[in-house]
C-alpha atoms as a PDB file:
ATOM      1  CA  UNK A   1      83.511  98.118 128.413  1.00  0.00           C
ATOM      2  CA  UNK A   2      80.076  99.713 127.630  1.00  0.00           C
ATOM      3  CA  UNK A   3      77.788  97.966 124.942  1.00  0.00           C
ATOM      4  CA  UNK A   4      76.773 101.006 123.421  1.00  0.00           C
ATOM      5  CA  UNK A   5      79.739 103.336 123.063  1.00  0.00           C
ATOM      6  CA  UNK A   6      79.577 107.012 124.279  1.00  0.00           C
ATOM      7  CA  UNK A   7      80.311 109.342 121.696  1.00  0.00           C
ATOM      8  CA  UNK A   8      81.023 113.121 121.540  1.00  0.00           C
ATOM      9  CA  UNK A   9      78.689 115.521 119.379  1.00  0.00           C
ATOM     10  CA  UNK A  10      78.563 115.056 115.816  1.00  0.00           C
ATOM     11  CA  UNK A  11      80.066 115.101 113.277  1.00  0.00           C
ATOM     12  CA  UNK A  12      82.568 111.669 113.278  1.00  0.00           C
ATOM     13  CA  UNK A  13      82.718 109.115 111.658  1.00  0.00           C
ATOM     14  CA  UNK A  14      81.818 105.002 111.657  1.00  0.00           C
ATOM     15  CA  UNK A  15      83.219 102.607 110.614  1.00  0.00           C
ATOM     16  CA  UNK A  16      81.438  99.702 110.012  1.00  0.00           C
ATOM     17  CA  UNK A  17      82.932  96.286 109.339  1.00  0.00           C
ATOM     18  CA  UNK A  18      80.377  93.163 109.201  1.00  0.00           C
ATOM     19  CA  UNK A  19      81.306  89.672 108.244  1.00  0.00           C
ATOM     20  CA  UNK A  20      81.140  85.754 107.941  1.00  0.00           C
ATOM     21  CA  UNK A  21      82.976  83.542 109.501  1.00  0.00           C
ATOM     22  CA  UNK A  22      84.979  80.509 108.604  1.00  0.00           C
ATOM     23  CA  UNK A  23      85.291  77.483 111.373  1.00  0.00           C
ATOM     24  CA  UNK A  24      88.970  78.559 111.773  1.00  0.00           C
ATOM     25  CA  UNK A  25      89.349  79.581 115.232  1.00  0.00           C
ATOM     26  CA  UNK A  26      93.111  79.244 115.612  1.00  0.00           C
ATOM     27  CA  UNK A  27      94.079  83.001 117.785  1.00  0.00           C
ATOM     28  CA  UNK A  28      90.769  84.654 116.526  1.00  0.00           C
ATOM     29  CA  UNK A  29      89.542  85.726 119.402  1.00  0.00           C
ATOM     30  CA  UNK A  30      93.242  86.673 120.660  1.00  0.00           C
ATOM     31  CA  UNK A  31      93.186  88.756 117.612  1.00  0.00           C
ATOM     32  CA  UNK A  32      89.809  90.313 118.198  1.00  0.00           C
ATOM     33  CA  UNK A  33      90.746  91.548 121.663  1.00  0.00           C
ATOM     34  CA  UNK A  34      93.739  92.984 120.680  1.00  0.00           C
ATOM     35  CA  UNK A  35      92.884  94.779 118.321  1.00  0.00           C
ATOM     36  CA  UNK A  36      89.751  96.274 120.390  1.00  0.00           C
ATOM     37  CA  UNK A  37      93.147  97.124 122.700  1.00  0.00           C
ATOM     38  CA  UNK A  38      95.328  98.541 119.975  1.00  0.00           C
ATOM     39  CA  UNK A  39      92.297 100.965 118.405  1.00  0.00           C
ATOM     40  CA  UNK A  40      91.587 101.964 121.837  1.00  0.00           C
ATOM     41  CA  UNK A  41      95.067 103.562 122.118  1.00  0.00           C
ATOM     42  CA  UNK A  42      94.921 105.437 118.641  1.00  0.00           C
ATOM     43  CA  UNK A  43      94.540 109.088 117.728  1.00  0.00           C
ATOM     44  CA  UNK A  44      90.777 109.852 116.833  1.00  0.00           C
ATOM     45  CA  UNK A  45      89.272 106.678 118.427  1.00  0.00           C
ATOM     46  CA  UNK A  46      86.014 107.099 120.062  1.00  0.00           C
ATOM     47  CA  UNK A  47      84.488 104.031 120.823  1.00  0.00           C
ATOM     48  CA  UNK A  48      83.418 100.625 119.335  1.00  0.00           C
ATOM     49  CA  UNK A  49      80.658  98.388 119.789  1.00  0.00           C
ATOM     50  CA  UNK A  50      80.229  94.535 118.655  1.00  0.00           C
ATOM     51  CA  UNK A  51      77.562  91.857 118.079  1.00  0.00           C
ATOM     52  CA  UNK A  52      77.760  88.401 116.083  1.00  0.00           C
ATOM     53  CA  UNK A  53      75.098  85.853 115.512  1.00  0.00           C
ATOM     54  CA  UNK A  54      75.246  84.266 112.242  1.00  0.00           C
ATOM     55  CA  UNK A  55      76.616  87.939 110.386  1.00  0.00           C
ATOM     56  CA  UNK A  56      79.502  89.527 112.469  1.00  0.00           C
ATOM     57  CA  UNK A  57      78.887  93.795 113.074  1.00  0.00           C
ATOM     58  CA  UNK A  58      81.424  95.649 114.445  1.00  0.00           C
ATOM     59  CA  UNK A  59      81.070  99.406 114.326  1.00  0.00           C
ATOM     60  CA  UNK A  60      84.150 101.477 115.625  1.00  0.00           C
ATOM     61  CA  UNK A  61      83.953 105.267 115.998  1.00  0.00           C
ATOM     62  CA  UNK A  62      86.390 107.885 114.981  1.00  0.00           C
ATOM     63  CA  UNK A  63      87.012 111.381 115.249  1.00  0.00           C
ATOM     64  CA  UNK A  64      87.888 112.127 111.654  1.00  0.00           C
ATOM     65  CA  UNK A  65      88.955 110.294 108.038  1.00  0.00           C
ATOM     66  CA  UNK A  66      92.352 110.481 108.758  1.00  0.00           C
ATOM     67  CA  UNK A  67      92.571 108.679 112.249  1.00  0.00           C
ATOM     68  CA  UNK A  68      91.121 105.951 110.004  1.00  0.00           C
ATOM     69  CA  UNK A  69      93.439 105.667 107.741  1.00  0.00           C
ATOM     70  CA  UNK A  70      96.171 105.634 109.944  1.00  0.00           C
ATOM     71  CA  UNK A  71      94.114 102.583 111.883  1.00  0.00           C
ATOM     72  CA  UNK A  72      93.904 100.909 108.635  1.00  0.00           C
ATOM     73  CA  UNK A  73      97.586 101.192 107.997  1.00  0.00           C
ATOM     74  CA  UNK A  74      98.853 100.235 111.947  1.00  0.00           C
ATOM     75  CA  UNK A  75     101.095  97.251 111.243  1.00  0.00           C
ATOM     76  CA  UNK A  76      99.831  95.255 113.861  1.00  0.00           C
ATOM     77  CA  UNK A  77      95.989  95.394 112.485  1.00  0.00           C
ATOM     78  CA  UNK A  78      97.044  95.033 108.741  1.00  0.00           C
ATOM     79  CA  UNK A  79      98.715  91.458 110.296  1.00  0.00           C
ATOM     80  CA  UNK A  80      95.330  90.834 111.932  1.00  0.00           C
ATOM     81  CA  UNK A  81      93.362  91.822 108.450  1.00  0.00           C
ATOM     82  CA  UNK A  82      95.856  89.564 106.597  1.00  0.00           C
ATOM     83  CA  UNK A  83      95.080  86.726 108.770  1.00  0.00           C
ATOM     84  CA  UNK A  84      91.585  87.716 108.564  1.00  0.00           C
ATOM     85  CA  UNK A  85      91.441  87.536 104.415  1.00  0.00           C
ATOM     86  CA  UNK A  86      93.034  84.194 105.024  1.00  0.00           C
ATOM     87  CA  UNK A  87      91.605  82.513 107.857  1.00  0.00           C
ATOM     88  CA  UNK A  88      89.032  83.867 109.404  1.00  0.00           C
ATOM     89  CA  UNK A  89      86.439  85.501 107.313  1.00  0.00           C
ATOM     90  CA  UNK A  90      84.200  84.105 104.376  1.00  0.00           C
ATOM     91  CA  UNK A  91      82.806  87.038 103.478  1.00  0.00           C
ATOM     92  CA  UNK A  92      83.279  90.870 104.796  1.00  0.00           C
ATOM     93  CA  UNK A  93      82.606  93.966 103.887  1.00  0.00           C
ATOM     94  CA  UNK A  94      84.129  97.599 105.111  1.00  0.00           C
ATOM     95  CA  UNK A  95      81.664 100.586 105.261  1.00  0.00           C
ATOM     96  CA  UNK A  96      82.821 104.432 106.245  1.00  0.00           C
ATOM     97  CA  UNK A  97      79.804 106.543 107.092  1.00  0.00           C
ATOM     98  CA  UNK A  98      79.572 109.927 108.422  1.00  0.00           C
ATOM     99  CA  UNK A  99      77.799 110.664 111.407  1.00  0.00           C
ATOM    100  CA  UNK A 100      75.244 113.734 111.093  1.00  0.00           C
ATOM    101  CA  UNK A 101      73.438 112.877 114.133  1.00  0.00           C
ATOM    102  CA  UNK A 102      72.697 110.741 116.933  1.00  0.00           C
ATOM    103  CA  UNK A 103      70.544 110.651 120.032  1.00  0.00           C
ATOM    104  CA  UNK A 104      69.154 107.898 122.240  1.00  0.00           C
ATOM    105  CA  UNK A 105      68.293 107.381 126.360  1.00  0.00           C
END
């Protein structure tokens, strides 16, 4: 998988999750890959990309708010943000941002 995701033209949308971590690392990374897997086979998904040093940022890429919302309600990823609230994380927070514009090399 690319590090930086390709995306189409604006406008879309980004979701951006960051976090903390706990030192629970019973299935997390199980769970993390998964779920990469499961949002890669939804309606609306564009891309994600990832990075964690101390603070966790994980920025996944839809076509439109609704596609997100159905993500957020998937079964499977409300088990993983249960586990998440409490095992995993410390601290998180959720962000939904429209994208105007983007460019790059």
């Amino acid at each position: 998988m690319p590090l930086i995701a390709t995306t189409p033209e604006p406008p879309y949308y980004a979701v951006i999750f960051t976090s903390l971590r706990t030192d629970v690392e019973d299935g997390y990374d199980n769970m993390a890959t998964r779920m990469v897997e499961l949002a890669s086979q939804q309606p609306g998904f564009l891309g994600v990309e990832s990075a964690r040093n101390e603070v966790g940022v994980t920025v996944s890429y839809w076509a439109d708010l609704p596609s997100i919302k159905a993500w957020k309600a998937h079964a499977e990823h409300q088990e993983a943000q249960r586990l998440g609230h409490q095992q995993w994380y410390k601290h998180f927070k959720t962000r939904i941002a429209k994208v105007e514009r983007d460019y790059g090399i």
